[in-house]
N, C-alpha and C. Protein backbone atom coordinates (compact mmCIF):
# COMPACT_ATOMS: atom_id res chain seq x y z
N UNK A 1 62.76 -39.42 64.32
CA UNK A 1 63.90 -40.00 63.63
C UNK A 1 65.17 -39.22 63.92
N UNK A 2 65.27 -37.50 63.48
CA UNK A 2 66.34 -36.84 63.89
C UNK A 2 66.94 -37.24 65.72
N UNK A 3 65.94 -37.41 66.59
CA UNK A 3 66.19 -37.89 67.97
C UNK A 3 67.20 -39.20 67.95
N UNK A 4 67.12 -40.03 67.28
CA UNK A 4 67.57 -41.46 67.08
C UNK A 4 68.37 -41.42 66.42
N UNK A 5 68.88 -40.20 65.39
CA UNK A 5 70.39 -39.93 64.74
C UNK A 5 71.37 -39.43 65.69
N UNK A 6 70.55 -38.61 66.75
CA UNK A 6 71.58 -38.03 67.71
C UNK A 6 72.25 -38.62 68.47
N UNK A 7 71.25 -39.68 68.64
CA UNK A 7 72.14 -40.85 69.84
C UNK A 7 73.00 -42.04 68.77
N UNK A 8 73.19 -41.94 67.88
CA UNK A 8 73.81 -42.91 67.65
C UNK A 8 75.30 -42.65 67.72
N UNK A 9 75.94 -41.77 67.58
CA UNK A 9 77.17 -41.51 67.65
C UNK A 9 77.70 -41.79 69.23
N UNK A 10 77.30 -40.86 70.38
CA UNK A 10 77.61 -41.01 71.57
C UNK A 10 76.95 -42.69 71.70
N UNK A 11 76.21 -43.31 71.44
CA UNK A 11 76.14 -45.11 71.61
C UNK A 11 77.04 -45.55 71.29
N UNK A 12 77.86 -45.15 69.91
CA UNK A 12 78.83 -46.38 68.98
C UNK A 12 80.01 -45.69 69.75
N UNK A 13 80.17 -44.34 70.52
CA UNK A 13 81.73 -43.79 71.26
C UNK A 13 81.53 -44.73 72.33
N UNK A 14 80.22 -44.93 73.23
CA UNK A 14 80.23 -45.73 74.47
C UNK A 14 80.60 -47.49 74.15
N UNK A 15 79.65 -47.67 73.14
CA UNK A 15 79.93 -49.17 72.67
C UNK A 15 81.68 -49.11 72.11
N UNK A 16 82.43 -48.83 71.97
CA UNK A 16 83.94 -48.22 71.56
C UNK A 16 84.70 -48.61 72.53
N UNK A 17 84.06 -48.03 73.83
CA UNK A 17 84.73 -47.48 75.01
C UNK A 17 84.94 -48.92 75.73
N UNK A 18 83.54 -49.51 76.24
CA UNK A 18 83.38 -50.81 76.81
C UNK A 18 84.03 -52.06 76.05
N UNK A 19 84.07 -51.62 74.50
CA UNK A 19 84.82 -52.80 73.88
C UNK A 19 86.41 -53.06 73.75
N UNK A 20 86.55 -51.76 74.30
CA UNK A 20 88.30 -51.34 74.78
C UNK A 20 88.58 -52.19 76.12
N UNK A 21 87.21 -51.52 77.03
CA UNK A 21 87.63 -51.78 78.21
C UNK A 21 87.55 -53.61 78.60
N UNK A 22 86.83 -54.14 77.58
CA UNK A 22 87.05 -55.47 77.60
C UNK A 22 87.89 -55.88 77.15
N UNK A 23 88.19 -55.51 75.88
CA UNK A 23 89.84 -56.33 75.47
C UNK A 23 91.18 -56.18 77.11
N UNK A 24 90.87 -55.00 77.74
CA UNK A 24 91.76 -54.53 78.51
C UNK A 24 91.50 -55.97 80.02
N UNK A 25 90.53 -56.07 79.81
CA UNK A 25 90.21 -56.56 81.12
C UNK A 25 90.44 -58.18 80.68
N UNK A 26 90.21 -58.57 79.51
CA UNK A 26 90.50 -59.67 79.74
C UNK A 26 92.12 -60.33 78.84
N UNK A 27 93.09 -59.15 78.05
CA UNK A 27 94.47 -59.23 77.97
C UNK A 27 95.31 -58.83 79.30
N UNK A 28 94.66 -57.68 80.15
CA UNK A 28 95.11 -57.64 81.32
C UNK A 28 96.05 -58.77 82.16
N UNK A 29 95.26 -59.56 82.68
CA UNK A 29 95.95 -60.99 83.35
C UNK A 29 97.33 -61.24 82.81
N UNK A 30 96.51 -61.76 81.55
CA UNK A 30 97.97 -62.39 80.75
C UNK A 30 98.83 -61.51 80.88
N UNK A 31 99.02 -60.16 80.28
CA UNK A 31 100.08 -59.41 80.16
C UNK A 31 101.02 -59.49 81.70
N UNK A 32 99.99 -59.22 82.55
CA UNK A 32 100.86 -59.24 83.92
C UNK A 32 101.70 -60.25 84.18
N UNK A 33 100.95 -61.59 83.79
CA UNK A 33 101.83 -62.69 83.92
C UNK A 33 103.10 -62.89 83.51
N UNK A 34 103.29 -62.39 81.77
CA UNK A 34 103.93 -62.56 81.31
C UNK A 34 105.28 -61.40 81.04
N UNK A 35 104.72 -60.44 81.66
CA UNK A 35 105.55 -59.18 82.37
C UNK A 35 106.58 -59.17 82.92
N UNK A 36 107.55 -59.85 83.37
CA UNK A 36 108.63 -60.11 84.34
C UNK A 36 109.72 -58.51 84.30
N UNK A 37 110.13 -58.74 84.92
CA UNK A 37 111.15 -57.56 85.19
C UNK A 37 112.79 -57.95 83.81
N UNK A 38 112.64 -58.89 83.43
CA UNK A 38 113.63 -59.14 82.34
C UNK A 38 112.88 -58.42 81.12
N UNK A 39 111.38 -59.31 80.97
CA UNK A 39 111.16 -58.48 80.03
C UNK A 39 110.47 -57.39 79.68
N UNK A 40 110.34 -56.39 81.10
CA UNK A 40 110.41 -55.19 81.25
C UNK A 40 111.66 -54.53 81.00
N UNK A 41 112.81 -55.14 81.39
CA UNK A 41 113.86 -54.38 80.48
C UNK A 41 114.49 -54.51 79.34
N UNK A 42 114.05 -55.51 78.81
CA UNK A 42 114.14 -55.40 76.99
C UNK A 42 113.02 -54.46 76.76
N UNK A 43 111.62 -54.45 77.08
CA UNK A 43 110.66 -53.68 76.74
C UNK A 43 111.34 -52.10 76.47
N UNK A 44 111.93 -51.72 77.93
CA UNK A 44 111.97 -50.16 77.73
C UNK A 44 113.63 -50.19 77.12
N UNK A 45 114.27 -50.83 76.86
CA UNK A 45 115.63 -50.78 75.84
C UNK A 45 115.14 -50.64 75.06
N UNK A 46 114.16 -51.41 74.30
CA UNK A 46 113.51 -51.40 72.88
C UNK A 46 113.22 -49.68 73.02
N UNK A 47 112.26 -49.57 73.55
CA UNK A 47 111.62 -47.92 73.79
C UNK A 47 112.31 -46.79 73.69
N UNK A 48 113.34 -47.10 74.46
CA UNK A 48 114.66 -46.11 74.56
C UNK A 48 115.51 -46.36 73.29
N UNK A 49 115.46 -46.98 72.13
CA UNK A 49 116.53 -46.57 70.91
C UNK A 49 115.36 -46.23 69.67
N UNK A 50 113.79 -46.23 70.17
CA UNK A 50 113.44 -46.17 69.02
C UNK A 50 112.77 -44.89 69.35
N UNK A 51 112.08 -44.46 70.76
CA UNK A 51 111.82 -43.26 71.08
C UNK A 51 112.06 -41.74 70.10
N UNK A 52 113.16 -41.42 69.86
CA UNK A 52 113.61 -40.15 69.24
C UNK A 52 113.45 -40.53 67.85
N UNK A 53 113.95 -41.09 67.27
CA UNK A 53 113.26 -41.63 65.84
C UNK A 53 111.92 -41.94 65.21
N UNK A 54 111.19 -42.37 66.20
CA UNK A 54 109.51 -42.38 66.22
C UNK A 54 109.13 -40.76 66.58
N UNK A 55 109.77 -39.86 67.37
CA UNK A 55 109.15 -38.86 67.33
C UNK A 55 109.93 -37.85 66.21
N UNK A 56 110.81 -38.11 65.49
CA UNK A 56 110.52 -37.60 64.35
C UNK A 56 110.01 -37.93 63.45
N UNK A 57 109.26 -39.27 63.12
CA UNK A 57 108.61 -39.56 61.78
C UNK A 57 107.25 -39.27 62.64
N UNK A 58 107.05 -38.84 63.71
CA UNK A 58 105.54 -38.10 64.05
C UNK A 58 105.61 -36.59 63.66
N UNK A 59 106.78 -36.19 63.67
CA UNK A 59 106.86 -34.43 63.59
C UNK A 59 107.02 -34.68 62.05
N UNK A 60 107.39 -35.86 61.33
CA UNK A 60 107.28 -35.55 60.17
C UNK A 60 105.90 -35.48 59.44
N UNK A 61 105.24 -36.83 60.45
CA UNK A 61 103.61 -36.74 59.92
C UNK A 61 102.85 -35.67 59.90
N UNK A 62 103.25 -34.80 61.13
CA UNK A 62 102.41 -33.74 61.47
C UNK A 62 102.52 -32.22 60.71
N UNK A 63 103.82 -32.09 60.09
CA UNK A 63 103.84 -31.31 59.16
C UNK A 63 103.48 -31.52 57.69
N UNK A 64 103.11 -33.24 57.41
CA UNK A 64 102.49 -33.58 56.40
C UNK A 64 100.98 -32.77 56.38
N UNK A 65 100.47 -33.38 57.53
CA UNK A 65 99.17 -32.75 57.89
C UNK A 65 99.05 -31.69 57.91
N UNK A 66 99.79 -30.92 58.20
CA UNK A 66 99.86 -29.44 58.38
C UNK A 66 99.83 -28.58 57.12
N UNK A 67 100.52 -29.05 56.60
CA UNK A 67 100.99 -28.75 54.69
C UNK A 67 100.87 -28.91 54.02
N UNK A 68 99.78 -30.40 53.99
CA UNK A 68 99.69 -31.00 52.54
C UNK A 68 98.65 -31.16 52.94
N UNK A 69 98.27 -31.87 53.98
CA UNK A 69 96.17 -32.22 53.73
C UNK A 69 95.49 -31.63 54.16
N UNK A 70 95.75 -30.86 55.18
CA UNK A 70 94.83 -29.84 55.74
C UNK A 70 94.39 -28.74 54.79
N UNK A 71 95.50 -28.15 53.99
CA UNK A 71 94.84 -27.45 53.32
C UNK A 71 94.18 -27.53 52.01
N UNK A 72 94.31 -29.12 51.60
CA UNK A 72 93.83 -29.74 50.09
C UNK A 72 92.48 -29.94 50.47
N UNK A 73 92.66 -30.23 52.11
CA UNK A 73 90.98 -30.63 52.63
C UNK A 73 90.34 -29.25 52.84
N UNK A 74 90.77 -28.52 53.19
CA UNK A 74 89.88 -27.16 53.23
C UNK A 74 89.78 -26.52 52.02
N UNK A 75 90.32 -26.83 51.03
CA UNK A 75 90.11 -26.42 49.14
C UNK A 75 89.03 -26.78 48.77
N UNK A 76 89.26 -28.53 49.01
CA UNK A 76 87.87 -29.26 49.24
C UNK A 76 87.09 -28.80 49.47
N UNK A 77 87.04 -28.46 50.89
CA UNK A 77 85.42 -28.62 51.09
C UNK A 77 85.30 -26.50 50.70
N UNK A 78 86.03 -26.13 50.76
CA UNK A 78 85.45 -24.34 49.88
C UNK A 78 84.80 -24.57 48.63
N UNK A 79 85.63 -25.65 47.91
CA UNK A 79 84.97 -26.09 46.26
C UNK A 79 83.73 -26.45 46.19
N UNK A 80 83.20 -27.36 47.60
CA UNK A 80 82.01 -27.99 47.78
C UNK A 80 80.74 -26.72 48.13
N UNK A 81 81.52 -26.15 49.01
CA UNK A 81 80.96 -25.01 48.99
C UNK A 81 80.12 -24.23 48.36
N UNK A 82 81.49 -23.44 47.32
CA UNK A 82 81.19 -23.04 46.57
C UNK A 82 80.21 -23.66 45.58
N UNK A 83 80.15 -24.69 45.10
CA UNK A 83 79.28 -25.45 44.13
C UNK A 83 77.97 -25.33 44.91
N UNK A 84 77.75 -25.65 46.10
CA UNK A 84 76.83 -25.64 46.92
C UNK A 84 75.83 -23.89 46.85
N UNK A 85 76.60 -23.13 46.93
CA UNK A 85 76.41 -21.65 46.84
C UNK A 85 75.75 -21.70 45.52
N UNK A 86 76.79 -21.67 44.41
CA UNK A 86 75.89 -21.57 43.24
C UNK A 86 74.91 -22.15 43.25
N UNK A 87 74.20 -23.33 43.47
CA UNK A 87 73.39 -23.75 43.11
C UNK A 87 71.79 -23.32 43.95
N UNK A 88 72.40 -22.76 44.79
CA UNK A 88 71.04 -22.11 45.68
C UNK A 88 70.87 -20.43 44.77
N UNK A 89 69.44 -20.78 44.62
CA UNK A 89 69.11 -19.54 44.18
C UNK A 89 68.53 -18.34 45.40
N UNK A 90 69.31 -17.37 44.65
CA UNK A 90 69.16 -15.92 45.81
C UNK A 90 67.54 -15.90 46.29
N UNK A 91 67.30 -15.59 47.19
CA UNK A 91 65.95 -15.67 47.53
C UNK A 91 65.64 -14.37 47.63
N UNK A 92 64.13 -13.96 47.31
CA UNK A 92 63.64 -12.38 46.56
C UNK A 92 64.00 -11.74 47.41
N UNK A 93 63.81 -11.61 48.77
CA UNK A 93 63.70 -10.79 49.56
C UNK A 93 65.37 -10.07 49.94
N UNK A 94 66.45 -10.80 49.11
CA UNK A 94 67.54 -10.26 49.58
C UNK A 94 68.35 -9.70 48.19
N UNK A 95 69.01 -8.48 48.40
CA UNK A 95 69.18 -8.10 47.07
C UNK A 95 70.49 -8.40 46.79
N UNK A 96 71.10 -8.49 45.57
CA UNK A 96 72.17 -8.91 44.63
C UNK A 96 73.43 -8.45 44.98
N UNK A 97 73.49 -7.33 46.16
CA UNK A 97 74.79 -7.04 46.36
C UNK A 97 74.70 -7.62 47.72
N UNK A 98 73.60 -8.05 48.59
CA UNK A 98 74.19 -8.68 49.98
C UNK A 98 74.00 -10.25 49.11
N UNK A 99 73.86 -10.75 48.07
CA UNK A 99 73.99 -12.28 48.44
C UNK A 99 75.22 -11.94 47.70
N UNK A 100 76.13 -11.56 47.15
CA UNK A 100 77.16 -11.04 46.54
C UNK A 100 78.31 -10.82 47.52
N UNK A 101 77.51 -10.26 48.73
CA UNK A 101 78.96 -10.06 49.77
C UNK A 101 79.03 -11.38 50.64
N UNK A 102 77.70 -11.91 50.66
CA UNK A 102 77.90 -13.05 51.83
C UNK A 102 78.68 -14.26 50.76
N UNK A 103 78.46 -14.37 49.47
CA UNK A 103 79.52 -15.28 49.02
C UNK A 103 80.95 -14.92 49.02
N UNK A 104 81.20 -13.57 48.81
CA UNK A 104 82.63 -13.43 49.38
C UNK A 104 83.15 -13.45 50.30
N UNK A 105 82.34 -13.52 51.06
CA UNK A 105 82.88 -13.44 52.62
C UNK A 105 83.15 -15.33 53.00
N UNK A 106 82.28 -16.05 52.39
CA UNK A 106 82.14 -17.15 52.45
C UNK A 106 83.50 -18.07 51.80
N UNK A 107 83.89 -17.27 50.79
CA UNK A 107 85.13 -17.65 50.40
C UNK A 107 86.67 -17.20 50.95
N UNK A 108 85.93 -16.09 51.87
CA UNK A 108 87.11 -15.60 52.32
C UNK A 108 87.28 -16.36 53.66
N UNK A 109 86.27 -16.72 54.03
CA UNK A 109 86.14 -17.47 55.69
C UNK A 109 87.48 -18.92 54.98
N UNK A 110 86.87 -19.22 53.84
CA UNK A 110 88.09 -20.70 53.15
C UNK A 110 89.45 -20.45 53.23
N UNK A 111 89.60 -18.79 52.27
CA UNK A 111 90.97 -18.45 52.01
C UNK A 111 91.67 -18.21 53.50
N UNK A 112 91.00 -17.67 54.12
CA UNK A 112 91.46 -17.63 56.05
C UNK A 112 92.02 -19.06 56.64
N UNK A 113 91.28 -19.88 56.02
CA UNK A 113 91.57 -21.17 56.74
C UNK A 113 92.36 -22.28 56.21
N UNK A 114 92.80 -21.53 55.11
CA UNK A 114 93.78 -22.48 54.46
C UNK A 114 95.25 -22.05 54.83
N UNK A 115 95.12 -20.53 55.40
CA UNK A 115 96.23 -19.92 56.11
C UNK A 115 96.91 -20.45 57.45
N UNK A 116 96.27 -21.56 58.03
CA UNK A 116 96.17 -21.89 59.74
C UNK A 116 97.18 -23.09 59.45
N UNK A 117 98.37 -23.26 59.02
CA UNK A 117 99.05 -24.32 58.81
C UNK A 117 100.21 -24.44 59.92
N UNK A 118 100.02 -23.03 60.57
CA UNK A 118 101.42 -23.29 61.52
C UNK A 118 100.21 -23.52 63.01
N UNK A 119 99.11 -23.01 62.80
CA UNK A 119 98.41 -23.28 64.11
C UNK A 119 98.12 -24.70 63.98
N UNK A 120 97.86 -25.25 63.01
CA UNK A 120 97.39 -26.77 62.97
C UNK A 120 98.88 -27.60 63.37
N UNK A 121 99.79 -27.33 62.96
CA UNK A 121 101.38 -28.34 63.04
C UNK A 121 101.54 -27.55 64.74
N UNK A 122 101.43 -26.81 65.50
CA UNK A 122 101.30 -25.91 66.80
C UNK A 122 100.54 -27.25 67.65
N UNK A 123 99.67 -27.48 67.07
CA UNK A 123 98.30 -28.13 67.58
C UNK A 123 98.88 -29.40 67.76
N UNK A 124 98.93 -29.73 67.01
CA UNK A 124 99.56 -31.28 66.76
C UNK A 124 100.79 -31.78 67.73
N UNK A 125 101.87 -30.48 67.85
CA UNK A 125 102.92 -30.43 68.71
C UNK A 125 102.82 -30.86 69.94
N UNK A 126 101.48 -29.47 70.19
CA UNK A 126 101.41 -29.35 71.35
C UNK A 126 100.56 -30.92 72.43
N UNK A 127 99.94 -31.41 71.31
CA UNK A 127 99.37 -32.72 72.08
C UNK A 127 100.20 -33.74 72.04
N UNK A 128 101.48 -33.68 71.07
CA UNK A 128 102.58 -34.79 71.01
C UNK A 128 103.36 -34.19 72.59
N UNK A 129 103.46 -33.34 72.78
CA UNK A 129 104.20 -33.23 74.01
C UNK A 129 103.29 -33.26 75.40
N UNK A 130 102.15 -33.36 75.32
CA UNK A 130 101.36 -33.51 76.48
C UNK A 130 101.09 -34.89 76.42
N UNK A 131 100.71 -35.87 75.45
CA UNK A 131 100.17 -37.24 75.57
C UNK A 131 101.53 -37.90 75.49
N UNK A 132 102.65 -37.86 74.90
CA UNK A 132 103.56 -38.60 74.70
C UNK A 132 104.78 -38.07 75.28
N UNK A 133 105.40 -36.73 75.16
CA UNK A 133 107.02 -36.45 75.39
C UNK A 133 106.97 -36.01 77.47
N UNK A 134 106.08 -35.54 77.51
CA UNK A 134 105.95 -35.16 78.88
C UNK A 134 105.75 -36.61 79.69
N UNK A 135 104.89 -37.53 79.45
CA UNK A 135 105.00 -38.64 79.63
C UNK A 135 106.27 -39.23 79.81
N UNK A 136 106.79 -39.34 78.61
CA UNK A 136 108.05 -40.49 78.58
C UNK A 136 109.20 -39.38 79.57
N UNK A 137 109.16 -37.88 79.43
CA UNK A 137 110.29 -37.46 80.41
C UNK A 137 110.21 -37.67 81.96
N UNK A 138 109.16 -37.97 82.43
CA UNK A 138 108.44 -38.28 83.71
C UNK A 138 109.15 -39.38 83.86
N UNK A 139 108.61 -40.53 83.35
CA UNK A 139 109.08 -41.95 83.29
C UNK A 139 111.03 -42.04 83.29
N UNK A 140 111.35 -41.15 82.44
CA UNK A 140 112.74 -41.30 82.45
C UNK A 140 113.30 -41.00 83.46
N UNK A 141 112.69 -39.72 84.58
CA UNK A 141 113.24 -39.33 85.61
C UNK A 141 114.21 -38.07 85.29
């Protein structure tokens, strides 16, 4: 059974992939058709006044993420954690001051990671300028 959980994820990314690549293959045509060089240049006029404005309500998203959910989600899941911790009882063989340090340490691994807010908005940057701004400066020439 665990064998047949493993594959289901990489199946439903491949089944994902092919169901992309069909919408692509069969909007393809049309789009070309209907593509002309007129309305290729309304297309990138449009692109070009909304460009810089779309990439600040992305730098705005991304410091949302950075600031507000990332670290409510890593509170989260320390809380879960933690609840999780308590509820396992110490097992004999280990004594009261190492299951004592590995829960602090366990909370400290949380408090560490609620600290990573400029590496996460970093992160985020850094793929807005590789998938999108490096892109469109290419294109602009």
């Amino acid at each position: 059974m665990h064998r047949l959980h493993a594959l289901k994820r990489p199946f439903f990314l491949l089944a994902g992939l092919l169901l992309v690549c069909g919408v692509l293959a069969l909007l393809g045509p049309w789009m070309l058709r209907t593509m002309n060089p007129t309305h290729l240049a309304v297309a990138e006029d449009i692109i070009r006044q909304i460009w810089w404005p779309a990439t600040g309500v992305r730098v705005l998203v991304y410091a949302l993420l950075a600031w507000g959910i990332y670290p409510a989600w890593v509170r989260m899941r320390g809380a879960a954690w933690d609840a999780a911790w308590a509820a396992t009882e110490r097992p004999p063989s280990v004594d009261a001051a190492a299951w004592a340090t590995s829960a602090q340490e366990g909370r400290a691994h949380f408090a560490r990671a609620v600290q990573r807010q400029r590496g996460v908005f970093g992160g985020l940057l850094l793929g807005d300028l590789l998938l999108a701004q490096f892109p469109y400066w290419l294109l602009r020439g």
